[in-house]
PDB file of N, CA and C in Angstrom:
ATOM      1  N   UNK A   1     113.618 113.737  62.753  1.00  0.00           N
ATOM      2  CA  UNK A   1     112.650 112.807  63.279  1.00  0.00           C
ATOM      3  C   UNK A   1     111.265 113.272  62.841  1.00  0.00           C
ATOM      4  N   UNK A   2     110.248 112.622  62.248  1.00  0.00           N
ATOM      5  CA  UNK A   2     109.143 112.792  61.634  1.00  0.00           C
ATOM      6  C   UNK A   2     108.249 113.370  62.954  1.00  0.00           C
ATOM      7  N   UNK A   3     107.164 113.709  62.721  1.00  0.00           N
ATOM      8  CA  UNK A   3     105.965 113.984  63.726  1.00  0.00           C
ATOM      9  C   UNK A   3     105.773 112.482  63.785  1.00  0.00           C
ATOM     10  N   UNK A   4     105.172 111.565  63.308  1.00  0.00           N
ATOM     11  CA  UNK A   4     104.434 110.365  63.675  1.00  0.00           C
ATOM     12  C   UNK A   4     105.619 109.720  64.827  1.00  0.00           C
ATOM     13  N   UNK A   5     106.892 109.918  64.253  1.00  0.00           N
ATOM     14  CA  UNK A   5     107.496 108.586  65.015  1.00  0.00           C
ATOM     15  C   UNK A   5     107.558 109.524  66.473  1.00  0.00           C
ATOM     16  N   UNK A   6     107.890 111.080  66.700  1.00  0.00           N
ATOM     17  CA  UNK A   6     107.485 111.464  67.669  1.00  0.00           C
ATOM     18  C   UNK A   6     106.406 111.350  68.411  1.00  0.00           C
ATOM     19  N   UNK A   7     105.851 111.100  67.968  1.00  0.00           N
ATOM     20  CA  UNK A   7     103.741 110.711  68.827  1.00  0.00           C
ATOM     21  C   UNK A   7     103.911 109.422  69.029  1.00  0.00           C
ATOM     22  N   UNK A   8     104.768 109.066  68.646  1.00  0.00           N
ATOM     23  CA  UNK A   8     104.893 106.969  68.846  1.00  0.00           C
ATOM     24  C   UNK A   8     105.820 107.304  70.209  1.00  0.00           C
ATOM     25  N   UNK A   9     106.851 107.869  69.847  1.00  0.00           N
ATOM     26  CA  UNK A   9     108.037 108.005  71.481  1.00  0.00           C
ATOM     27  C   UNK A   9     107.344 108.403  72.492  1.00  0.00           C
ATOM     28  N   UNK A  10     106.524 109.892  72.593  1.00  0.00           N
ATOM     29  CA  UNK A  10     105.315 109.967  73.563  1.00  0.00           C
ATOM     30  C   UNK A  10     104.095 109.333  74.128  1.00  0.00           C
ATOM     31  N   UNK A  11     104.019 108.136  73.427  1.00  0.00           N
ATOM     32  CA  UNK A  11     102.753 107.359  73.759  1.00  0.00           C
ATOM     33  C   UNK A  11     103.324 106.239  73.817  1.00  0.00           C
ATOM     34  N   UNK A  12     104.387 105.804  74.146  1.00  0.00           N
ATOM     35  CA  UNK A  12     105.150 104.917  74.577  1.00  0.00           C
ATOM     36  C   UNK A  12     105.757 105.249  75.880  1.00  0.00           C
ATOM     37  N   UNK A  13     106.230 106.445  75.947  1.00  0.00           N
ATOM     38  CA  UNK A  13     106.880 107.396  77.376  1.00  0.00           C
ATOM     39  C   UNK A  13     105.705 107.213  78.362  1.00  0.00           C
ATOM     40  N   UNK A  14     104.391 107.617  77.848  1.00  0.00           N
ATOM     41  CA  UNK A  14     103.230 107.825  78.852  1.00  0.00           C
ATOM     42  C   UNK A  14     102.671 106.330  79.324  1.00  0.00           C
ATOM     43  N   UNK A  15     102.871 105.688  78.355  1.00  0.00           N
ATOM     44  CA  UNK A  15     102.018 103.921  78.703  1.00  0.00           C
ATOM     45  C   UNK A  15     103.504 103.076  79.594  1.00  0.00           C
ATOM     46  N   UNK A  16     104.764 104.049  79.189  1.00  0.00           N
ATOM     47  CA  UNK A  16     105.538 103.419  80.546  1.00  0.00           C
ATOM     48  C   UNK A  16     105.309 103.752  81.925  1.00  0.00           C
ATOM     49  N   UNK A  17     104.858 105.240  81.916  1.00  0.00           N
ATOM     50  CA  UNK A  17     104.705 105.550  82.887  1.00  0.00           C
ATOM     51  C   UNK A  17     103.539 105.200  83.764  1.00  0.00           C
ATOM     52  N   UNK A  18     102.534 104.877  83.128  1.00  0.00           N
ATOM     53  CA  UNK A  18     101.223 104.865  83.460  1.00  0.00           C
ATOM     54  C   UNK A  18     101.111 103.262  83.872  1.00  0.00           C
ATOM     55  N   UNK A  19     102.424 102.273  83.105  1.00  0.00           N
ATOM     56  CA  UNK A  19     102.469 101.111  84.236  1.00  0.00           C
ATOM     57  C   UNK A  19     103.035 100.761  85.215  1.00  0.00           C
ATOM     58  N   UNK A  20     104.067 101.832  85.336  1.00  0.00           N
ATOM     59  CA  UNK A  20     104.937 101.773  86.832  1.00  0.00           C
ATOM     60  C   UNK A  20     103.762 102.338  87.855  1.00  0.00           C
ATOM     61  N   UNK A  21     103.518 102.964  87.254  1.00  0.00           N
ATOM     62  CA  UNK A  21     102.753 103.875  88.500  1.00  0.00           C
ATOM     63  C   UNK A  21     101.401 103.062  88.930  1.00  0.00           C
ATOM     64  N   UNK A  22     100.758 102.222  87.783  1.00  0.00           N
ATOM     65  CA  UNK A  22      99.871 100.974  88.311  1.00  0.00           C
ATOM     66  C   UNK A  22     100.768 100.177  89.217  1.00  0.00           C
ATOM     67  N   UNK A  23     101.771  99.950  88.736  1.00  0.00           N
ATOM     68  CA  UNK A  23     102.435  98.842  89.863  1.00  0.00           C
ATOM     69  C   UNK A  23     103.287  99.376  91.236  1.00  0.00           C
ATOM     70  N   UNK A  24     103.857 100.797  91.004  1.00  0.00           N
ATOM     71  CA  UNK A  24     103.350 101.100  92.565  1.00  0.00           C
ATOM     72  C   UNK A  24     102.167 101.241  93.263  1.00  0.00           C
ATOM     73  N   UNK A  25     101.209 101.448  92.884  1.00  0.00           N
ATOM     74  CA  UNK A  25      99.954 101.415  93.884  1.00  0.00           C
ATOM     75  C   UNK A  25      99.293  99.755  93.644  1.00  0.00           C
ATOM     76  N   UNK A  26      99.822  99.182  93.249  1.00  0.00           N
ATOM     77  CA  UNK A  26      99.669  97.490  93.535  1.00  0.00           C
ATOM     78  C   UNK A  26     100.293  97.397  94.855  1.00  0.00           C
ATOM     79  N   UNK A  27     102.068  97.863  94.808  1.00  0.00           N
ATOM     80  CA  UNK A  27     102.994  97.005  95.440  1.00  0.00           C
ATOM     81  C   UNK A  27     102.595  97.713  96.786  1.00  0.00           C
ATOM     82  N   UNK A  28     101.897  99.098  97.027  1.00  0.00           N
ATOM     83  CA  UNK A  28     101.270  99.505  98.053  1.00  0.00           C
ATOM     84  C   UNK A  28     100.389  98.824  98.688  1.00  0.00           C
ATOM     85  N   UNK A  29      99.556  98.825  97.508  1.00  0.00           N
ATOM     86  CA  UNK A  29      98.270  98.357  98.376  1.00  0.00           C
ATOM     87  C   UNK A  29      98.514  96.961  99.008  1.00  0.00           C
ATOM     88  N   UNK A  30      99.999  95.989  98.593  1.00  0.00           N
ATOM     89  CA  UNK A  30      99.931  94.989  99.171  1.00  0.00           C
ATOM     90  C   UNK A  30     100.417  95.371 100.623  1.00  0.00           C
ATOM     91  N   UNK A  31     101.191  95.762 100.390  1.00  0.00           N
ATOM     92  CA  UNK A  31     102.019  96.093 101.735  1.00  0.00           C
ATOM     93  C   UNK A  31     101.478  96.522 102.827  1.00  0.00           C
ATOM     94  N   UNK A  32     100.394  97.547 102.503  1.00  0.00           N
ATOM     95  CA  UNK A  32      99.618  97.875 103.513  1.00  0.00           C
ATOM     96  C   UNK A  32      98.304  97.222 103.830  1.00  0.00           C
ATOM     97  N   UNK A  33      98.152  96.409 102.413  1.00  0.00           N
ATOM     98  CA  UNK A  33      97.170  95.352 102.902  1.00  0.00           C
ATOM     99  C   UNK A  33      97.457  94.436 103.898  1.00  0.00           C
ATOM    100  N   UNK A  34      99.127  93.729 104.182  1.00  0.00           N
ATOM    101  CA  UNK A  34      98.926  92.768 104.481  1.00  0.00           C
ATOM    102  C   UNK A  34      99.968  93.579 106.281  1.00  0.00           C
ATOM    103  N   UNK A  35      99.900  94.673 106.308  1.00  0.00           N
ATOM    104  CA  UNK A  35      99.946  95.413 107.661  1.00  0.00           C
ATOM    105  C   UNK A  35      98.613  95.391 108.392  1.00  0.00           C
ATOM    106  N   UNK A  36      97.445  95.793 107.434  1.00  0.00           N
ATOM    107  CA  UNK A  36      96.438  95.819 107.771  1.00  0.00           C
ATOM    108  C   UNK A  36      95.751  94.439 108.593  1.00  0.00           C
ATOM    109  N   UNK A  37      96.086  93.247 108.009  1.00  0.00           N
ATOM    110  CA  UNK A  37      95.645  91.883 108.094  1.00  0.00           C
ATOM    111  C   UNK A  37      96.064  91.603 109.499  1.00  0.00           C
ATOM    112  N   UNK A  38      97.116  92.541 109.715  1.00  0.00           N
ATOM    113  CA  UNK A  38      97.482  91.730 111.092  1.00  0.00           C
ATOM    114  C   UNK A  38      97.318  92.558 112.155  1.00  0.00           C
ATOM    115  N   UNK A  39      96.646  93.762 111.619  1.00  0.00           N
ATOM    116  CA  UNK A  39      95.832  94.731 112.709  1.00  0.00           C
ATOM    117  C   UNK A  39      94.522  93.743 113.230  1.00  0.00           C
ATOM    118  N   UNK A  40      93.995  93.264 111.813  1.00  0.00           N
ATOM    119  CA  UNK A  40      92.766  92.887 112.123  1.00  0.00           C
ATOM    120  C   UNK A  40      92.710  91.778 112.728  1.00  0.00           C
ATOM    121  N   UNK A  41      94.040  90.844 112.906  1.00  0.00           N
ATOM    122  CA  UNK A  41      94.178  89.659 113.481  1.00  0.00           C
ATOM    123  C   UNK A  41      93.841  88.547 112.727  1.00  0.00           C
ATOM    124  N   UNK A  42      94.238  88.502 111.416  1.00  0.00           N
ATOM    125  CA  UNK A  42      93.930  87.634 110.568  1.00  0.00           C
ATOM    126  C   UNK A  42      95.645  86.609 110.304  1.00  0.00           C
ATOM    127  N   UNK A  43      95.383  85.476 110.242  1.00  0.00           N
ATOM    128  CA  UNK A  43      96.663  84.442 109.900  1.00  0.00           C
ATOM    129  C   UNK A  43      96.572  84.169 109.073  1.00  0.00           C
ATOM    130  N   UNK A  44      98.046  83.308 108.880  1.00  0.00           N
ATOM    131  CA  UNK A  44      98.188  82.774 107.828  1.00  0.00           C
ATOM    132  C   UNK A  44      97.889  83.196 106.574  1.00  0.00           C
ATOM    133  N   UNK A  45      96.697  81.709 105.668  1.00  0.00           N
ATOM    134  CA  UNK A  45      96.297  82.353 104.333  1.00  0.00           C
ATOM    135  C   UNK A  45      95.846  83.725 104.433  1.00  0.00           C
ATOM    136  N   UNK A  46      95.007  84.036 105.508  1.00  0.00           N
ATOM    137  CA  UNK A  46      93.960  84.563 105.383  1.00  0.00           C
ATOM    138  C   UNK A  46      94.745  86.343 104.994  1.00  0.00           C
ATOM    139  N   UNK A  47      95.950  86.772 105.698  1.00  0.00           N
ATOM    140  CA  UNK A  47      96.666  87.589 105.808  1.00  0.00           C
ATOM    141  C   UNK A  47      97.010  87.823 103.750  1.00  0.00           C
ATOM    142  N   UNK A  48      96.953  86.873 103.328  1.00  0.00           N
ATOM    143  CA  UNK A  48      97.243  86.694 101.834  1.00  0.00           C
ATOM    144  C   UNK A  48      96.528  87.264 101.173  1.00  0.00           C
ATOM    145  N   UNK A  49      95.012  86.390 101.509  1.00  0.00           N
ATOM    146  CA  UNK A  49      93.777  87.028 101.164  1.00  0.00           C
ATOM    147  C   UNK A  49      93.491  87.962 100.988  1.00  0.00           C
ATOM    148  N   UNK A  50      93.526  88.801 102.191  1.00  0.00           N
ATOM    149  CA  UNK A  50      93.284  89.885 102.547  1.00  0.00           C
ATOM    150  C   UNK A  50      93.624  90.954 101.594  1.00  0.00           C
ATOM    151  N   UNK A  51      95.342  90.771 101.822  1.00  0.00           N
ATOM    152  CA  UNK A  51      96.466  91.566 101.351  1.00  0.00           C
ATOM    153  C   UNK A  51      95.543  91.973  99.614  1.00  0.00           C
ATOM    154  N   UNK A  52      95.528  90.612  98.859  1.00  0.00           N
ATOM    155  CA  UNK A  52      94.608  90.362  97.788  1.00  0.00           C
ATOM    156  C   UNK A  52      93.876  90.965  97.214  1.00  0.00           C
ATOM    157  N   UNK A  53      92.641  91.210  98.167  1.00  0.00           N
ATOM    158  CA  UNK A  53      91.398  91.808  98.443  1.00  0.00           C
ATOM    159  C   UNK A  53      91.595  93.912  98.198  1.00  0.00           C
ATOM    160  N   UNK A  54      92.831  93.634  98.853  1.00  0.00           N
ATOM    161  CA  UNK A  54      92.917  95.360  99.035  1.00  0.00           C
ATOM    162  C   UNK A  54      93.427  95.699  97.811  1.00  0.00           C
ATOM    163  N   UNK A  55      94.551  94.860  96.966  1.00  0.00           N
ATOM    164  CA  UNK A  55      94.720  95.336  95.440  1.00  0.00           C
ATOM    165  C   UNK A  55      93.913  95.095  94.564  1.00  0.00           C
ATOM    166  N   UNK A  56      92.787  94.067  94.498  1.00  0.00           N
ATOM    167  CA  UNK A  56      92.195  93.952  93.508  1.00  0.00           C
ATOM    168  C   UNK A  56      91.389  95.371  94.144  1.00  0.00           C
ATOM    169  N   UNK A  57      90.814  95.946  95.444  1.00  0.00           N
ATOM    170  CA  UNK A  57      89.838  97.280  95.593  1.00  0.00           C
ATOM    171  C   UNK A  57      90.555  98.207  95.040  1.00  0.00           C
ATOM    172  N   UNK A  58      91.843  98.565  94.740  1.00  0.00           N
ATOM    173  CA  UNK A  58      92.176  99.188  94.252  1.00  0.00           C
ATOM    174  C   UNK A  58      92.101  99.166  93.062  1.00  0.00           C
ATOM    175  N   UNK A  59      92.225  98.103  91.964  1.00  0.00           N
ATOM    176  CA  UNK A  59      92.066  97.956  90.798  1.00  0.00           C
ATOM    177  C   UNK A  59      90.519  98.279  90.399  1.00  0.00           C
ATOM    178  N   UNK A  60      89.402  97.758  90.819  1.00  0.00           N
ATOM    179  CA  UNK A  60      88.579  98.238  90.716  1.00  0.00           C
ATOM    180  C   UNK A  60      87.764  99.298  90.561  1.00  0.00           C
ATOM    181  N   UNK A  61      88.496 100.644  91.510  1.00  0.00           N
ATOM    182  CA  UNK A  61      87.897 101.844  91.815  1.00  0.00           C
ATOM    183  C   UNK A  61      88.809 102.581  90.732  1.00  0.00           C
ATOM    184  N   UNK A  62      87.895 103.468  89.971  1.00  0.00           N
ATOM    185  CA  UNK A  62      88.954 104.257  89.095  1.00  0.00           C
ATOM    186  C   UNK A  62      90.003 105.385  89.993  1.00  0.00           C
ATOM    187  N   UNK A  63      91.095 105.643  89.571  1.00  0.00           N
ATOM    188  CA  UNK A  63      91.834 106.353  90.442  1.00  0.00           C
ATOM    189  C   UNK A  63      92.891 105.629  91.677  1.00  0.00           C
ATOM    190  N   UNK A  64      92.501 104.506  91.456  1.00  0.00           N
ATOM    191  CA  UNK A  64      93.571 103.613  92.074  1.00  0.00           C
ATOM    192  C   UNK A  64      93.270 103.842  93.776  1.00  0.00           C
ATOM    193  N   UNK A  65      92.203 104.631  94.305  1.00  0.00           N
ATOM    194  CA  UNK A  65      92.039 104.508  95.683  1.00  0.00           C
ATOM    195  C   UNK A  65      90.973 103.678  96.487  1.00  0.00           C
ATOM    196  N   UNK A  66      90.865 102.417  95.736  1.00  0.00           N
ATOM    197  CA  UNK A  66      89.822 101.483  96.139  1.00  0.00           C
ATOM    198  C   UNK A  66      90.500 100.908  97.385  1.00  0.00           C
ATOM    199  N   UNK A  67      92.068 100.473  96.923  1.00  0.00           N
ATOM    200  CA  UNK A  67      92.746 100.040  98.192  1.00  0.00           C
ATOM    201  C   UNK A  67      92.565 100.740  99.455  1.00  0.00           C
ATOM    202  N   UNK A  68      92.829 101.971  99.228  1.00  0.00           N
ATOM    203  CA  UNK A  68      93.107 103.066 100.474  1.00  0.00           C
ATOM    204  C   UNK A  68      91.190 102.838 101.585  1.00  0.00           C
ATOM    205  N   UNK A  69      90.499 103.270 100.457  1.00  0.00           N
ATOM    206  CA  UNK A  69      89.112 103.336 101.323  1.00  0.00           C
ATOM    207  C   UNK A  69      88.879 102.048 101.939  1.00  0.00           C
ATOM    208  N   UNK A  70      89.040 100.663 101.285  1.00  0.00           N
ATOM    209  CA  UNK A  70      88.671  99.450 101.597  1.00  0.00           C
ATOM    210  C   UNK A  70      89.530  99.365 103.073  1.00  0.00           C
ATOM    211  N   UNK A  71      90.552  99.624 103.127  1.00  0.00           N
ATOM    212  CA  UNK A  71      91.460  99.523 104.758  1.00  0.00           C
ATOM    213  C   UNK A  71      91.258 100.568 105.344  1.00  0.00           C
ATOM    214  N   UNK A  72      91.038 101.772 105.025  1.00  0.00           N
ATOM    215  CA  UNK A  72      90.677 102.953 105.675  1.00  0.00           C
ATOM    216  C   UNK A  72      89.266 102.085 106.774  1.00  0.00           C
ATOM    217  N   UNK A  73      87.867 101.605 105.900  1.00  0.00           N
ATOM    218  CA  UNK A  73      86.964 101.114 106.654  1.00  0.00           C
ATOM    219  C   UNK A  73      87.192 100.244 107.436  1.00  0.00           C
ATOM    220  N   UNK A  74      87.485  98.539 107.010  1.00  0.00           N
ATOM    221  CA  UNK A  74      87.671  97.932 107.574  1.00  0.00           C
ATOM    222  C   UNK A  74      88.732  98.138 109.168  1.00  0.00           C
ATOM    223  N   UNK A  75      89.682  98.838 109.196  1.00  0.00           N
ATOM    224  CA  UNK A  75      90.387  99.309 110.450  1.00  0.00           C
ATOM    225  C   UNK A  75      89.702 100.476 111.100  1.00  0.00           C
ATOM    226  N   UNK A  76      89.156 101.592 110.985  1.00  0.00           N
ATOM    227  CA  UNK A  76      87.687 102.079 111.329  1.00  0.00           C
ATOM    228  C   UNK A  76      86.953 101.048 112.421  1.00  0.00           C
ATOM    229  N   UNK A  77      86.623 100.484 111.883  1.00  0.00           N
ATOM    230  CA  UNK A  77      86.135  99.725 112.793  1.00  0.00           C
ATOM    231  C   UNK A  77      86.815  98.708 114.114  1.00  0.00           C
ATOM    232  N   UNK A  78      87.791  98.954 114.164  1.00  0.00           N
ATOM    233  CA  UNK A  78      88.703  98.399 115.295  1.00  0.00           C
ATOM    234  C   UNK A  78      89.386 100.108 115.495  1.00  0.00           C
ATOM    235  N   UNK A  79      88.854 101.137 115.238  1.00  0.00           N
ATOM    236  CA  UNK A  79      89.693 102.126 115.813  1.00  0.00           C
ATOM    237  C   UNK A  79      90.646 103.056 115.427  1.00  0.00           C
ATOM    238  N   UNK A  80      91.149 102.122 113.767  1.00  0.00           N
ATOM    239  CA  UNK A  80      92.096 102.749 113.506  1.00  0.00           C
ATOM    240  C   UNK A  80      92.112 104.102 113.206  1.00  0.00           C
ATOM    241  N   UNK A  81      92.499 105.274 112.710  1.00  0.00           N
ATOM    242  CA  UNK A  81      92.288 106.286 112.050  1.00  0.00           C
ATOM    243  C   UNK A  81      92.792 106.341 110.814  1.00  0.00           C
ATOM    244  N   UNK A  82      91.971 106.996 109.919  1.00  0.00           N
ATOM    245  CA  UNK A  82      92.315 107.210 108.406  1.00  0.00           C
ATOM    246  C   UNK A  82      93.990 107.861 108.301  1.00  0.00           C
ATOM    247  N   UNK A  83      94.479 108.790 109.246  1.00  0.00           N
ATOM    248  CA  UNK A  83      95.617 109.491 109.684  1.00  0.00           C
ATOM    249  C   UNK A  83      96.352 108.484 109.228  1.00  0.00           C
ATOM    250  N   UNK A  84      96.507 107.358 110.384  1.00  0.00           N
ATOM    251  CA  UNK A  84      97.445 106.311 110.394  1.00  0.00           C
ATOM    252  C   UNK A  84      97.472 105.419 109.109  1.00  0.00           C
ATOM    253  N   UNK A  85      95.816 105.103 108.663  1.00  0.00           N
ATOM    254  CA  UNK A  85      96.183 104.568 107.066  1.00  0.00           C
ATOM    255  C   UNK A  85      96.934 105.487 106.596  1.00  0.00           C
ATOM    256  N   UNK A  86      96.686 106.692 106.126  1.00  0.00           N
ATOM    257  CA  UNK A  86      97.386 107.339 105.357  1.00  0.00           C
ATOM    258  C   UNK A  86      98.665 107.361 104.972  1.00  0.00           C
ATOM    259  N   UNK A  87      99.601 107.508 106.701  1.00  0.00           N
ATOM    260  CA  UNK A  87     100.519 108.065 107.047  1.00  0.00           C
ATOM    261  C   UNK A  87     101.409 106.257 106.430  1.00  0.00           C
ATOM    262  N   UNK A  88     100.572 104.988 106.453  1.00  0.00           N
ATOM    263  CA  UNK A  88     100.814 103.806 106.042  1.00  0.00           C
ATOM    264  C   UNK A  88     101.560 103.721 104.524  1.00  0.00           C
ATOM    265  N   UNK A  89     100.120 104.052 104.063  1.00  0.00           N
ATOM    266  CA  UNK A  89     100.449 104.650 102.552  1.00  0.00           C
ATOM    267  C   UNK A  89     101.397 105.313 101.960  1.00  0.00           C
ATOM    268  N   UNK A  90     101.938 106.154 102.295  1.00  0.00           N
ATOM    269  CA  UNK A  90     103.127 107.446 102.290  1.00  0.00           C
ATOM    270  C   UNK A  90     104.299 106.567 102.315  1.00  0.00           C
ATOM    271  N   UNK A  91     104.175 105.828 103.525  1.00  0.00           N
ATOM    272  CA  UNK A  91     105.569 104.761 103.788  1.00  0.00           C
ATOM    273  C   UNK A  91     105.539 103.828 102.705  1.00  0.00           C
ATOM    274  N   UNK A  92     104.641 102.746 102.775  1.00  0.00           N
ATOM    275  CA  UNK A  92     104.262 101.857 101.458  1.00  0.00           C
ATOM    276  C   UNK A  92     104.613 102.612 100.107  1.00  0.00           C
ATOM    277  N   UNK A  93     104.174 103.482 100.093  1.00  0.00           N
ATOM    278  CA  UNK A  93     104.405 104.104  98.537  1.00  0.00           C
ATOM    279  C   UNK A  93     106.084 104.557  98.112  1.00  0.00           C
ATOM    280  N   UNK A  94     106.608 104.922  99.414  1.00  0.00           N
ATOM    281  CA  UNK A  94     107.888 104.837  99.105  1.00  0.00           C
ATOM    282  C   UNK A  94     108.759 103.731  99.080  1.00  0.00           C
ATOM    283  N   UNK A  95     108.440 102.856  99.885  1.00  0.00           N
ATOM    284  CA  UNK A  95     108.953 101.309 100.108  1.00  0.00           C
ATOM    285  C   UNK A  95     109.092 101.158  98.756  1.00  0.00           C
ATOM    286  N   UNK A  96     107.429 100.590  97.963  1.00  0.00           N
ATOM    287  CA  UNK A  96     106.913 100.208  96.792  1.00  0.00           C
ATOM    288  C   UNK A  96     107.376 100.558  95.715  1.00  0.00           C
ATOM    289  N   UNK A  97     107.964 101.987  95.649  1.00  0.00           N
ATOM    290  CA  UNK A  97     108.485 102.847  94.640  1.00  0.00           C
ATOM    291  C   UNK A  97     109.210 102.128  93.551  1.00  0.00           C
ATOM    292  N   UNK A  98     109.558 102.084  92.223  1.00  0.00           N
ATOM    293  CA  UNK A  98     109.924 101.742  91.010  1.00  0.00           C
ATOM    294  C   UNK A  98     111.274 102.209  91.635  1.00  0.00           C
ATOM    295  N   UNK A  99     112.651 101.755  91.394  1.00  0.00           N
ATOM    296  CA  UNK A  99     113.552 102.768  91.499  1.00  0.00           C
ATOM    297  C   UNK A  99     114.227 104.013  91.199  1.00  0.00           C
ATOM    298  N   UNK A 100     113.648 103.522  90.064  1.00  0.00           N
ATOM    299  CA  UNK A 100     113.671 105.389  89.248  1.00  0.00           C
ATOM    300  C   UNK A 100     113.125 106.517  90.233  1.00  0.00           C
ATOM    301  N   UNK A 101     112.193 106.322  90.653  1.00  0.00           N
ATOM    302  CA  UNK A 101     111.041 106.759  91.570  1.00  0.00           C
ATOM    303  C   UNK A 101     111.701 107.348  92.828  1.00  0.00           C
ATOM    304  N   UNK A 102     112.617 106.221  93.785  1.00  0.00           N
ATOM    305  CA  UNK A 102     112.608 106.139  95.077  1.00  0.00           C
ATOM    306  C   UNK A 102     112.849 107.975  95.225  1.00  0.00           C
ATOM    307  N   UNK A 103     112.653 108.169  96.442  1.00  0.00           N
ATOM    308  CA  UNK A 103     113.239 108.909  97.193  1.00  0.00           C
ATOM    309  C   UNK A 103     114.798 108.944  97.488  1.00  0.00           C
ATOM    310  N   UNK A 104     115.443 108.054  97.934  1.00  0.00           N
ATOM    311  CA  UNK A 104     116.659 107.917  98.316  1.00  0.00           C
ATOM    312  C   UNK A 104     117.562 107.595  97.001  1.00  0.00           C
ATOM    313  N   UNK A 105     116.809 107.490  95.658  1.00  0.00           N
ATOM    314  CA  UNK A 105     117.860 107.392  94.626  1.00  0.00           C
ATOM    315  C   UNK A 105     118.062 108.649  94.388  1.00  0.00           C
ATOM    316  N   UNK A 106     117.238 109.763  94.809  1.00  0.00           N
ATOM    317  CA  UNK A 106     117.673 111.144  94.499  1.00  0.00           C
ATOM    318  C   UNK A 106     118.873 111.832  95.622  1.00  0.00           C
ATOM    319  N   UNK A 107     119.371 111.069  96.043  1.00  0.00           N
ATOM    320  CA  UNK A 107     120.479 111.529  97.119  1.00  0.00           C
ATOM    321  C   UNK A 107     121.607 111.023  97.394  1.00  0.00           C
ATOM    322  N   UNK A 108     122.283 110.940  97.347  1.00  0.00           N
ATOM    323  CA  UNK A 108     123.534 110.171  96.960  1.00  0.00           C
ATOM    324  C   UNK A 108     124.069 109.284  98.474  1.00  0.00           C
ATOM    325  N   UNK A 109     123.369 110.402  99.019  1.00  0.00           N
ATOM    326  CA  UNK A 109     123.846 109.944 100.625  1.00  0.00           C
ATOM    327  C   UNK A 109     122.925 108.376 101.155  1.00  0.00           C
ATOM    328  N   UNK A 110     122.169 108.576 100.301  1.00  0.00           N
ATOM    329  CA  UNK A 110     120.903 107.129 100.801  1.00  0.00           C
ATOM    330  C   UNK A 110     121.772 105.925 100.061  1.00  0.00           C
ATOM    331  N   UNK A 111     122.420 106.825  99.482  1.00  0.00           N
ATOM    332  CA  UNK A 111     122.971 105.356  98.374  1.00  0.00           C
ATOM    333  C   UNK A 111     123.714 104.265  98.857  1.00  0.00           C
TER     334      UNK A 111
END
């Protein structure tokens, strides 16, 4: 196998990886966006919206934690604690997980 076509398999390996892992912290930030929505007492569309709002903050902020701070504040202000976002996140992120990814595909017993 040449060097070039090797640097092609690695930069193909990394741009797979680098879009699962965008689309778990999408499929997060929805999930906990739209947990969040109904902390805040929002219906219907608006719960959509919302949900919306928290992945595009994530897309926005480099590092993918635009989501996290944007619900971190907004629930702040009704009380929530960053703890409980967090501890949100952790769950969401495993929910969200690619399957390759999950947690429970590494165990036979989850299976």
């Amino acid at each position: 196998m040449s060097i070039d076509r090797r640097r092609e398999m690695q930069e193909n390996l990394y741009a797979a990886r680098e879009r699962r892992s965008f689309q778990d912290r999408a499929r997060a930030d929805r999930i906990v966006g739209l947990w969040a929505a109904r902390q805040l007492g929002l219906e219907g569309q608006e719960i959509d919206a919302y949900a919306g709002s928290v992945i595009g903050a994530g897309v926005a902020k480099p590092g993918g934690r635009g989501g996290f701070d944007k619900v971190a504040a907004d629930l702040a202000a009704i009380g929530i604690s960053n703890e409980t976002v967090r501890a949100r996140y952790a769950i969401a992120m495993d929910e969200g997980m690619s399957p390759t990814y999950s947690i429970a595909s590494a165990n036979p017993l989850y299976a």
